[in-house]
Protein backbone atom coordinates (compact mmCIF):
# COMPACT_ATOMS: atom_id res chain seq x y z
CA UNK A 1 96.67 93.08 81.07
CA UNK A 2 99.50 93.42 84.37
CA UNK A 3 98.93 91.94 87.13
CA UNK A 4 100.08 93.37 90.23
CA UNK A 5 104.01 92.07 90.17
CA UNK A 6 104.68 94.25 87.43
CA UNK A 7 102.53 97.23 89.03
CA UNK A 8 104.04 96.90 92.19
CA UNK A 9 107.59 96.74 90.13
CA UNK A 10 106.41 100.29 88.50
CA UNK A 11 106.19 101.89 91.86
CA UNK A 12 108.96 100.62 93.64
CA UNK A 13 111.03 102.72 90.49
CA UNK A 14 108.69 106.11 91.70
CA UNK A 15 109.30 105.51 95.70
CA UNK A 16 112.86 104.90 94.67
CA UNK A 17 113.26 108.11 92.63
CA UNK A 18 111.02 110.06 95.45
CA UNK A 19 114.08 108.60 97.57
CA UNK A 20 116.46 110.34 95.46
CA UNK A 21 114.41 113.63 95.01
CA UNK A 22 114.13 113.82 98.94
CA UNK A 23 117.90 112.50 99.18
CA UNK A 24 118.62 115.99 96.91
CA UNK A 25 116.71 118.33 98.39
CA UNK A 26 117.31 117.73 101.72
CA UNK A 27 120.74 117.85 101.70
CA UNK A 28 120.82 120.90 99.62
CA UNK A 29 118.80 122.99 101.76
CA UNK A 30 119.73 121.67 105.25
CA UNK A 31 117.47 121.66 107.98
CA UNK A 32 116.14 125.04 108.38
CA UNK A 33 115.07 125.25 104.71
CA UNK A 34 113.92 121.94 104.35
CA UNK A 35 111.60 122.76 107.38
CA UNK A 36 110.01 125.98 105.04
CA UNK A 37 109.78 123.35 102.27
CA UNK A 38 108.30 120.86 104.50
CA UNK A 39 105.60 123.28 105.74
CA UNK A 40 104.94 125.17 102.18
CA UNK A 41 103.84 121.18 100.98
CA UNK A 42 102.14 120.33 103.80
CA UNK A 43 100.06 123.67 103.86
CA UNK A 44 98.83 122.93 100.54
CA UNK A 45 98.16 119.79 101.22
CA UNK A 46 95.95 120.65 103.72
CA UNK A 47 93.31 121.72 101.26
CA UNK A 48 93.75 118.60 98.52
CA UNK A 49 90.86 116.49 100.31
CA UNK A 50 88.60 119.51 99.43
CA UNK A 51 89.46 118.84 95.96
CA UNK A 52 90.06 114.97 96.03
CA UNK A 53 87.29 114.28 98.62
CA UNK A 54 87.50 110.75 98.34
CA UNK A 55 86.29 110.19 95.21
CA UNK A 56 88.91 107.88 93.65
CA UNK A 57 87.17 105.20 96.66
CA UNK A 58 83.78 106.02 95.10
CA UNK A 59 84.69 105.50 91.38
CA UNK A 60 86.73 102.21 92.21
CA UNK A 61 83.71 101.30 94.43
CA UNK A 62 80.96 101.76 91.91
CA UNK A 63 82.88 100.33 89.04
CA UNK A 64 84.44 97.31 90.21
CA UNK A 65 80.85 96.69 92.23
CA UNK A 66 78.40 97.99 89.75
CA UNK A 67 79.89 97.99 87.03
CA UNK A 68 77.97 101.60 85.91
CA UNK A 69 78.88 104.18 83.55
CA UNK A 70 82.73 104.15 83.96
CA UNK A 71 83.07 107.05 81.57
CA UNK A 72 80.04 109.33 82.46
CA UNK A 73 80.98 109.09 86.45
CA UNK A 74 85.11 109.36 85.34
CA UNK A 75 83.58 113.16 83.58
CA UNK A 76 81.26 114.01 86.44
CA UNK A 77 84.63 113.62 88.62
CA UNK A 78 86.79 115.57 86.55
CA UNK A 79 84.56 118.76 86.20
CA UNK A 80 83.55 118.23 89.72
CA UNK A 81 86.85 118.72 90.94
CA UNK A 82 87.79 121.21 88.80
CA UNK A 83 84.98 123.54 90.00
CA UNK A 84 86.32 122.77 93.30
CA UNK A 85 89.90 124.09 92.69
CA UNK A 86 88.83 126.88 90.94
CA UNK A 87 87.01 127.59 94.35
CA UNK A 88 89.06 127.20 96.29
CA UNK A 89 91.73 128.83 95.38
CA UNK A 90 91.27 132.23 96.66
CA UNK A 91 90.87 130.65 100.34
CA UNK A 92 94.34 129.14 99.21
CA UNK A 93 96.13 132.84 98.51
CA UNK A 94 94.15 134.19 101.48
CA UNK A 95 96.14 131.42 103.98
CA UNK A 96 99.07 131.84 101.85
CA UNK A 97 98.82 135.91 102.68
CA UNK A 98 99.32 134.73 106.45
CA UNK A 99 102.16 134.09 106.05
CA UNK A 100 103.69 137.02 103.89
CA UNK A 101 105.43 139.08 106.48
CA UNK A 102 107.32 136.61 108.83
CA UNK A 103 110.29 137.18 106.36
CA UNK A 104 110.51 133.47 105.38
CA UNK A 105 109.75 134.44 101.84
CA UNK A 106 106.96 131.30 102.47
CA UNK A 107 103.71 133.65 100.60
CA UNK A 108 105.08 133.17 97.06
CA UNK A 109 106.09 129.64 97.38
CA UNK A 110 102.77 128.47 98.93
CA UNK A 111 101.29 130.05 95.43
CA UNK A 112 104.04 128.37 93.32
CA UNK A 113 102.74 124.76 94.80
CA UNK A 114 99.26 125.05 95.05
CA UNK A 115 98.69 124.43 91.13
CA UNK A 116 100.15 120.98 92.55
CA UNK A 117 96.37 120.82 93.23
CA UNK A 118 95.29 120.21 89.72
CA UNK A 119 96.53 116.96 89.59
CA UNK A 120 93.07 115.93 91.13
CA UNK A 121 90.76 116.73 88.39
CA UNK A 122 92.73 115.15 85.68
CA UNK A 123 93.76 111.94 87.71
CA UNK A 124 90.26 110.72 88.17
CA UNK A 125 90.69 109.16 84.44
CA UNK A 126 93.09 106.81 86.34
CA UNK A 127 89.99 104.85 87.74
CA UNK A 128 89.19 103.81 84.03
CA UNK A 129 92.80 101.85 83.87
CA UNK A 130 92.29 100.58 86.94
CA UNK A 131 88.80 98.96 85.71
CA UNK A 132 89.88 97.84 82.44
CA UNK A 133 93.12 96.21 83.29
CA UNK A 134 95.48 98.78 81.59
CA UNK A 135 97.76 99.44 85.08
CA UNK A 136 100.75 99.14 82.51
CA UNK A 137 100.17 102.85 81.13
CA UNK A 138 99.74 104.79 84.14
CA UNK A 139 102.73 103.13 85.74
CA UNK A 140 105.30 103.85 82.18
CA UNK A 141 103.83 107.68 82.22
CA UNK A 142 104.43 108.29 85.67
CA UNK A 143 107.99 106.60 85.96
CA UNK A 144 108.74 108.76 82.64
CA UNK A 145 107.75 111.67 84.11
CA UNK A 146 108.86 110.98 87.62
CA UNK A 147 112.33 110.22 86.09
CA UNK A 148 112.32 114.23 84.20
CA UNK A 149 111.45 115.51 87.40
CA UNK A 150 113.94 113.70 89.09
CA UNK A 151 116.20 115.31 86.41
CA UNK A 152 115.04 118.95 86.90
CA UNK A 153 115.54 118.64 90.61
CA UNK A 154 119.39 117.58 89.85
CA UNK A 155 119.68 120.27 88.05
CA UNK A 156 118.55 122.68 90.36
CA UNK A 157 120.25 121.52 92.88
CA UNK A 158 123.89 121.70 90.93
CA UNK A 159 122.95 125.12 89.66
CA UNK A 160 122.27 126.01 93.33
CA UNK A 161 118.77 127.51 92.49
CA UNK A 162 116.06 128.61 94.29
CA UNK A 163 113.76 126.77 96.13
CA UNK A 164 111.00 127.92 94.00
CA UNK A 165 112.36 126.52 90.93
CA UNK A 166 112.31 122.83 92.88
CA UNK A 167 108.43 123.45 94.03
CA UNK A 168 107.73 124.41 90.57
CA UNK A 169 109.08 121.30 88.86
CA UNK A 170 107.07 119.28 91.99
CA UNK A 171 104.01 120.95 90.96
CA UNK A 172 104.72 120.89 86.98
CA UNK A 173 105.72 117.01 86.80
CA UNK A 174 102.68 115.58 88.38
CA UNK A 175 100.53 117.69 86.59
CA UNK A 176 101.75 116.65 82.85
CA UNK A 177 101.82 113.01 84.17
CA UNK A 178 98.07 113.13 84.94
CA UNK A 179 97.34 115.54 81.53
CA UNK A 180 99.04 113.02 79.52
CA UNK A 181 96.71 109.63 81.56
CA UNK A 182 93.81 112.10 80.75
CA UNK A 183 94.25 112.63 77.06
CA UNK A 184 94.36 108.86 76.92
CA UNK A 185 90.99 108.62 77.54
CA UNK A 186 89.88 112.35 76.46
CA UNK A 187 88.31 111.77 73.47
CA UNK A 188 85.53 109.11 75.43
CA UNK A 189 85.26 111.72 78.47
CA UNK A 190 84.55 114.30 75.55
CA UNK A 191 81.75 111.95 73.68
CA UNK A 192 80.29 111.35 77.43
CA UNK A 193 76.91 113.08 78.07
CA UNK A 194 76.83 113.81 82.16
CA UNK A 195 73.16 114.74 83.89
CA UNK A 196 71.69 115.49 87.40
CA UNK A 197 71.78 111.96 87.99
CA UNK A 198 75.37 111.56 88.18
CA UNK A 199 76.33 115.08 89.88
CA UNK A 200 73.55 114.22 92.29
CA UNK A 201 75.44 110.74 92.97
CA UNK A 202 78.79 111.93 93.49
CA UNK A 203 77.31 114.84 96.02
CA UNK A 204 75.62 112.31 97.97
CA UNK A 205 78.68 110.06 98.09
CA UNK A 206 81.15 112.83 99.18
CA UNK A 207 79.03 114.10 101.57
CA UNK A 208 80.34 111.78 104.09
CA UNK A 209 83.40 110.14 102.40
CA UNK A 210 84.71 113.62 101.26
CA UNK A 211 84.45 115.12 104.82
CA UNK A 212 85.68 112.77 106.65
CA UNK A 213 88.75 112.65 104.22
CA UNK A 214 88.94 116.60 105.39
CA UNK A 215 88.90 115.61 109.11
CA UNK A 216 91.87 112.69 107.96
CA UNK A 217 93.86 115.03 106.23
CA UNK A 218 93.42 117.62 109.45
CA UNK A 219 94.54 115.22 111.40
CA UNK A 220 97.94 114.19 109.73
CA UNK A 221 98.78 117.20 107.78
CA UNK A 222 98.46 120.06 110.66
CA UNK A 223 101.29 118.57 112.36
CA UNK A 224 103.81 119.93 110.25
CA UNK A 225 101.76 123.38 110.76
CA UNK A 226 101.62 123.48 114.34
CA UNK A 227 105.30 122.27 114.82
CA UNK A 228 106.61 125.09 112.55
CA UNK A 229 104.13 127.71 113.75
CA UNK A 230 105.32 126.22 117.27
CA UNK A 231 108.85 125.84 117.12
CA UNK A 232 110.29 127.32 114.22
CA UNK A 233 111.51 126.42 110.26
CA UNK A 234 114.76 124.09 111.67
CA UNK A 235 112.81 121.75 114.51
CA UNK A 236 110.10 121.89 111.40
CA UNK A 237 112.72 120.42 109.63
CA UNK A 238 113.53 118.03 111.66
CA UNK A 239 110.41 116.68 112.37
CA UNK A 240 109.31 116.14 108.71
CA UNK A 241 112.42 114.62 108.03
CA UNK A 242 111.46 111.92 110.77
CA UNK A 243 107.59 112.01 109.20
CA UNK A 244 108.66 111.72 105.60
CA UNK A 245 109.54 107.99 106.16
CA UNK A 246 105.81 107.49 106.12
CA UNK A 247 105.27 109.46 103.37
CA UNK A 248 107.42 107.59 101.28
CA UNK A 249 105.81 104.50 102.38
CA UNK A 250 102.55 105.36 101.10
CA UNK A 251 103.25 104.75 97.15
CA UNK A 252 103.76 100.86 98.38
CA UNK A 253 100.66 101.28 100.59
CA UNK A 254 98.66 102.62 97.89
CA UNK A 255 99.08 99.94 94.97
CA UNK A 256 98.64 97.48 97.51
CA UNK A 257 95.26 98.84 98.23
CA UNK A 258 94.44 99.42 94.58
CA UNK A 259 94.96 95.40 94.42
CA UNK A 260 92.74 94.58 97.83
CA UNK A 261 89.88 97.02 97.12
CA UNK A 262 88.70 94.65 94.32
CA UNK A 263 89.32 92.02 96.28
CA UNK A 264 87.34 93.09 99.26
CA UNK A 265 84.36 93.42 97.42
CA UNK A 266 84.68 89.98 95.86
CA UNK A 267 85.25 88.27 99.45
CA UNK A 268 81.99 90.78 100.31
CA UNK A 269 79.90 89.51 97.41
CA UNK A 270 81.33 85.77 98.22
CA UNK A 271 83.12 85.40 94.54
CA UNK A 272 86.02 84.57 96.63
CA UNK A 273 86.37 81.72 98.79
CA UNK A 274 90.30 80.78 99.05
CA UNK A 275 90.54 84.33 101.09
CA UNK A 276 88.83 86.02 103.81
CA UNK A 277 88.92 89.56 105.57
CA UNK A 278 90.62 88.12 108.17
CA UNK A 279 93.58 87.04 105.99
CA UNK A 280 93.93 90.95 104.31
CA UNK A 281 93.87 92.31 107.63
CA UNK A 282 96.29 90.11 109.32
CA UNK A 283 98.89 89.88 106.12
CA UNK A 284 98.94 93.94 106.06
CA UNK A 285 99.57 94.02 110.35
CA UNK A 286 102.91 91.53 109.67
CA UNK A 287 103.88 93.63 107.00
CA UNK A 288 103.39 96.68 109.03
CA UNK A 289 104.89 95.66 112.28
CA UNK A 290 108.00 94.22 109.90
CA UNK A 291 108.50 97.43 108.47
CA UNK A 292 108.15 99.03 111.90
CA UNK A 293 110.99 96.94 113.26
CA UNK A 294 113.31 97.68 110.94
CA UNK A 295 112.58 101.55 111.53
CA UNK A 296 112.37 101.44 115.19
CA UNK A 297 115.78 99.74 115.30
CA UNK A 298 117.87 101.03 112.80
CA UNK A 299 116.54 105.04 112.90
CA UNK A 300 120.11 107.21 112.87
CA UNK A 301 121.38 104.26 110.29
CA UNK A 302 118.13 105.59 107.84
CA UNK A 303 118.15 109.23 108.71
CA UNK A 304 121.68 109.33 107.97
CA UNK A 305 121.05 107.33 104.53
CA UNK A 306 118.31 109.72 103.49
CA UNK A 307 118.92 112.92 104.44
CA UNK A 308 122.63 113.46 106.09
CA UNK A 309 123.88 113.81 109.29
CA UNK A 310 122.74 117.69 110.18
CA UNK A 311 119.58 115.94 110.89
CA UNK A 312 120.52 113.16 112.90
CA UNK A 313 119.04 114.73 115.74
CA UNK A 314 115.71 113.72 114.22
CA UNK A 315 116.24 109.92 115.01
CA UNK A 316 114.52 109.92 118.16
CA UNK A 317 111.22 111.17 116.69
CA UNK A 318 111.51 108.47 113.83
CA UNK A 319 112.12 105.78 116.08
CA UNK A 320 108.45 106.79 118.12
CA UNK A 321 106.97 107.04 114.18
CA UNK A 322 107.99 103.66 113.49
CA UNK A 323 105.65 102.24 115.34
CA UNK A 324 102.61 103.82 113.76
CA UNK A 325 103.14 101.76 110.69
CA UNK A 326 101.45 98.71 112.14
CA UNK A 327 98.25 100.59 112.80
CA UNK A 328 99.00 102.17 109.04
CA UNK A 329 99.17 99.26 107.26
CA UNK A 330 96.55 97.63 109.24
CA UNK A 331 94.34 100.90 109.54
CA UNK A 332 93.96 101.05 105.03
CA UNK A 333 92.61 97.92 104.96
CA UNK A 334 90.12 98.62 107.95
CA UNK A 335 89.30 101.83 106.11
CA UNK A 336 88.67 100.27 102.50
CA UNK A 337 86.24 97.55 104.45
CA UNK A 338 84.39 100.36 105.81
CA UNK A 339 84.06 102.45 102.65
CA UNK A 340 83.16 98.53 100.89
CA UNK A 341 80.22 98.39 103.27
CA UNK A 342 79.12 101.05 103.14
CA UNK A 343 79.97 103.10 106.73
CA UNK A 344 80.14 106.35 105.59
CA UNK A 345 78.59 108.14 108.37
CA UNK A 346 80.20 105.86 110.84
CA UNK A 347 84.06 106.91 108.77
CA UNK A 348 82.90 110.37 109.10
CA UNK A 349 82.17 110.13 112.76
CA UNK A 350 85.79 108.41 113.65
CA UNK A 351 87.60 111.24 111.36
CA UNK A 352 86.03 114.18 113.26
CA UNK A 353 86.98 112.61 116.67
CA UNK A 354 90.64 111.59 115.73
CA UNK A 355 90.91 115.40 114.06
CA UNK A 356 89.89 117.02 117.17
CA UNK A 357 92.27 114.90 119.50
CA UNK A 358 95.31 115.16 117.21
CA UNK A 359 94.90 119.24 116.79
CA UNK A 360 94.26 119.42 120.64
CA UNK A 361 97.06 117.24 121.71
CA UNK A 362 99.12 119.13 119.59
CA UNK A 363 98.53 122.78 120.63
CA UNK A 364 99.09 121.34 124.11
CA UNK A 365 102.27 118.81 123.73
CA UNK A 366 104.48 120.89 120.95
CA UNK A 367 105.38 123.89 122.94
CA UNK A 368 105.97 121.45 126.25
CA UNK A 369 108.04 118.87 124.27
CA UNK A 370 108.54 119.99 120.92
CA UNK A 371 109.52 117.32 118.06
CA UNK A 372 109.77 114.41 120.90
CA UNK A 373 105.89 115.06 121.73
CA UNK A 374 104.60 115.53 118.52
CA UNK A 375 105.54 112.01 117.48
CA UNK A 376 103.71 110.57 120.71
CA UNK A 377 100.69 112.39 119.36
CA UNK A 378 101.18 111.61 115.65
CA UNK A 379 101.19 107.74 116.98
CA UNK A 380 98.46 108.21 119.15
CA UNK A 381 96.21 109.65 116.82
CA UNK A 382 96.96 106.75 113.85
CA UNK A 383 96.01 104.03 116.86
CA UNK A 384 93.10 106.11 117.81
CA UNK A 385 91.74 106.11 114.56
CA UNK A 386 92.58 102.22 114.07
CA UNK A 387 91.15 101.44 116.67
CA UNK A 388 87.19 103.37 115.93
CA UNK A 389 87.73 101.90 112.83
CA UNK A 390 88.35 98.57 113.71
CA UNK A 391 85.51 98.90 116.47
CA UNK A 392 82.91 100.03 114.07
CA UNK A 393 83.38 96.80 112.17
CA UNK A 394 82.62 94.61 114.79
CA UNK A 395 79.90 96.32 116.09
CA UNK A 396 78.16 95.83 112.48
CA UNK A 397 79.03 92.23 112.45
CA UNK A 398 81.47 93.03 109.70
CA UNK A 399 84.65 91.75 111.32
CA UNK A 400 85.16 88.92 114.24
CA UNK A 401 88.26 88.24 115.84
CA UNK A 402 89.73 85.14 114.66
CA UNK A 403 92.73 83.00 116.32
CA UNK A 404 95.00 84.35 113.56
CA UNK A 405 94.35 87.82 114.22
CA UNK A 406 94.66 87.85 117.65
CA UNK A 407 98.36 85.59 117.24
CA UNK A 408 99.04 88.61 115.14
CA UNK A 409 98.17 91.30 117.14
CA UNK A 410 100.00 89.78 119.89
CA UNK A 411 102.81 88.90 118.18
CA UNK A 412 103.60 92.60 116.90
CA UNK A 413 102.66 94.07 120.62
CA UNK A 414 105.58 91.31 122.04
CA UNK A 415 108.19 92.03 119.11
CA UNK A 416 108.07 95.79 119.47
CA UNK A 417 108.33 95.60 123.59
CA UNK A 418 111.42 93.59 123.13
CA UNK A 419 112.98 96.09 120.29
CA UNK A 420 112.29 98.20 123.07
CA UNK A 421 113.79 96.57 125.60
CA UNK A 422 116.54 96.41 123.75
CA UNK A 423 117.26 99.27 122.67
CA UNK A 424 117.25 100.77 126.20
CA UNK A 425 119.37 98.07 127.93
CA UNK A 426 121.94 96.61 125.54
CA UNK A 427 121.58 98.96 122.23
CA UNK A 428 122.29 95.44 120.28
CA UNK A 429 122.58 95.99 116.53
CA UNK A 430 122.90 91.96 116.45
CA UNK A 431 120.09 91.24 118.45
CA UNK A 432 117.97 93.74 116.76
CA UNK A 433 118.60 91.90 113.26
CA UNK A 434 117.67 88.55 115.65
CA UNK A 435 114.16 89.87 116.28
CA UNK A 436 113.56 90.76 112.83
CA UNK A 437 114.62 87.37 111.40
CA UNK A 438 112.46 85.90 114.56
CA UNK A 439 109.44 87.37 114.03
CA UNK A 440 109.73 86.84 109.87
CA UNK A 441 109.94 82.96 110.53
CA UNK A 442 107.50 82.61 113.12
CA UNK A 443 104.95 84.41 110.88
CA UNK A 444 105.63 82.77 108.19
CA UNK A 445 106.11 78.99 110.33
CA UNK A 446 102.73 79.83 112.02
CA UNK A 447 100.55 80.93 109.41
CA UNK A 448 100.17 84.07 110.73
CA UNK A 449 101.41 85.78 107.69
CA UNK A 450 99.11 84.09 104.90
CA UNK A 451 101.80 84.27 102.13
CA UNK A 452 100.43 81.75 99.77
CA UNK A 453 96.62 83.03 99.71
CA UNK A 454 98.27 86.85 99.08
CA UNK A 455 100.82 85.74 96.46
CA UNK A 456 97.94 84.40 94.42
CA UNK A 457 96.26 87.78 94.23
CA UNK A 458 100.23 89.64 93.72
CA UNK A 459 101.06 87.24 91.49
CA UNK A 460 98.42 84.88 90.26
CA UNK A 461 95.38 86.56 89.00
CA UNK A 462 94.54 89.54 87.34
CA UNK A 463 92.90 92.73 89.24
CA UNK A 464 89.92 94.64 88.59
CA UNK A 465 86.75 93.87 86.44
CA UNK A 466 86.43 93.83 82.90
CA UNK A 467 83.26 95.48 82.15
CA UNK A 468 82.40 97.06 79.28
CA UNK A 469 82.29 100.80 78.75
């Protein structure tokens, strides 16, 4: 068994070799080719919630919950989503044929990275580690794996190859890490007899859950689209340069929702006592307005770090980012309650509206105001869909505002005015580094931040349920 320190530990080695695989390519291809790289993932992208359609919530759901038939539901998955690549596919080369005669060479690469796409199907045998405990070989495979494609990238980019070589190994690596989870469990998915009953479930489940992770995925993913449709391969660049900070946040975001999903449906069943809804929420809002802080003040400092100075220009549009890591933090842990309670229609609801604003907004604000304007939207849209979310829960007597909350949500509101403040009157690095330190103590003095309950989940117990297969 691993508890979360040493899962957490695993994917702070991935986000810090995705740090040096975007630190490579980026500087290899500059801005204008990083912007046809940006756009080529992003495009394919676009269709993985067709494939993925939430069901890695469903599985965790229904096992750590229920406790059912780990192995039968892990097959139904697999050949579910499998069918669904195999469908879609064709609409994949059809959108990829778009794009074959603006002489960016973008047709071939867009079929290069959509086998990226069969990662899905086989990574639904990942649920079954997660259930029983075994975190420890996931995380080894993928850092194993991570670390060769970390290795073919280098290569590539001292041979000075193609870009299609470096989507290949980006599509390839993932892939074999998933194969190789799969295999470890192949020989139960094999012996597992699936029926109507459990295709039936998982249809009814994605129903909701599975579109609205299409509207989500709309909503986010299009921007890159629209800005390189919009304004061409370098401001593209640009752009997802700024954006790709919260990318790389996400592999911290995601094992720290692997670790609360559990929990939320213990404090929902009332196993857990020591911790309440309340506390998750408010704990992920100080670590999200922390991490926007640091963003929002130190932006050319980072972009110059990551990806060199030809796109320096970007900092602007990172700084307006930043802040839509408080409502991203906050905004996974509103989501997981809802899925938890069962809100689907409700999460479906919120998705379509935040999908429609964001591609609206867009096709009106990019050609006006180009990178600068699609950050305004891209923070809009993740407070807009906070804020349904967060809505939805009270209405259904899920959620109630508590004194700590509301500290919270004040606190990060007042710490990010005076960043701004600053950084349009006196440009302090000093007093930037103040406010950070300032709002880490008073957290932490206050209670706002509830360290201790958290580090007993991190670090004290054991995540998941052992239930027998």
């Amino acid at each position: 068994m691993l508890s979360f320190g040493a899962s957490l530990i695993a994917r702070i080695v991935q986000l810090a070799l995705g740090f040096i695989n975007i630190f490579l390519i980026s500087r290899y291809l500059g801005p204008q080719q990083y912007g046809q790289y940006s756009f080529v993932v992003n495009f394919v992208m676009l269709f993985a919630p067709a494939i993925d359609l939430s069901l890695n919530h469903i599985l965790t759901r229904e096992i750590s919950q229920n406790g059912i038939e780990k192995i039968v539901l892990i097959k139904a998955v697999f050949f579910l989503r499998l069918i669904l690549f195999l469908l879609l596919f064709p609409f994949i080369i059809t959108g990829a044929n778009a794009f074959s005669g603006n002489g960016l060479h973008i047709h071939p690469l867009i079929l290069i990275y959509s086998t990226f796409l069969l990662n899905y199907a086989f990574s639904s045998s990942v649920s079954y580690f997660i259930s029983e405990y075994k975190l420890q070989y996931p995380s080894i495979i993928n850092i194993i794996v991570n670390l060769l494609n970390t290795l073919a990238i280098y290569i590539c980019v001292r041979l000075n190859l193609h870009l299609a070589l470096i989507l290949s190994a980006q599509a390839f690596f993932p892939i074999l890490s998933a194969v190789i989870i799969y295999m470890r469990v192949s020989g139960k998915i094999r012996s597992a007899k699936i029926n109507k009953r459990q295709i039936l479930f998982c249809l009814n489940e994605i129903k909701y859950l599975g579109l609205a992770g299409i509207f989500t995925n709309i909503g986010f993913r299009i921007n890159s689209a629209i800005v390189f449709i919009y304004l061409g391969a370098n401001l593209s660049g640009l752009f997802n340069s700024a954006y790709k900070f919260i990318d790389m946040a996400n592999p911290l975001i995601s094992v720290l929702m692997m670790t609360l999903f559990p929990k939320i449906n213990e404090i929902i069943s009332g196993k857990e006592k020591d911790l309440s809804v309340n506390d998750l929420i408010t704990g992920m809002l100080c670590i999200g307005t922390l991490t926007s802080l640091i963003i929002f003040n130190f932006p050319e400092i980072l972009i110059k770090i990551v990806f060199g100075e030809p796109f320096l220009a970007a900092s602007s549009a990172l700084r307006i980012l930043s802040v839509s890591f408080i409502s991203i933090f906050t905004g996974n842990v509103i989501g997981f309650l809802i899925i938890a309670h069962r809100l689907q229609k409700q999460y479906l609801g919120s998705s379509a509206i935040v999908a429609v604003f964001n591609v609206s907004a867009l096709s009106l604000v990019v050609p006006a105001f180009g990178i600068i304007g699609t950050a305004v939207v891209s923070v809009l849209t993740e407070l807009l869909s906070l804020l349904i979310l967060f809505v939805t829960l009270i209405r259904h007597g899920f959620l109630r505002l508590e004194t700590k909350m509301i500290k919270g949500l004040a606190l990060a509101a007042l710490i990010m005015i005076l960043s701004f403040v600053n950084q349009a009157a006196f440009a302090s690095d000093l007093l930037s580094i103040l406010l950070i330190l300032a709002f880490i103590t008073f957290t932490i003095k206050q209670k706002i931040f509830p360290i201790i309950k958290l580090q007993k989940i991190f670090y004290g117990k054991r995540i998941g349920y052992n239930t027998n297969i």
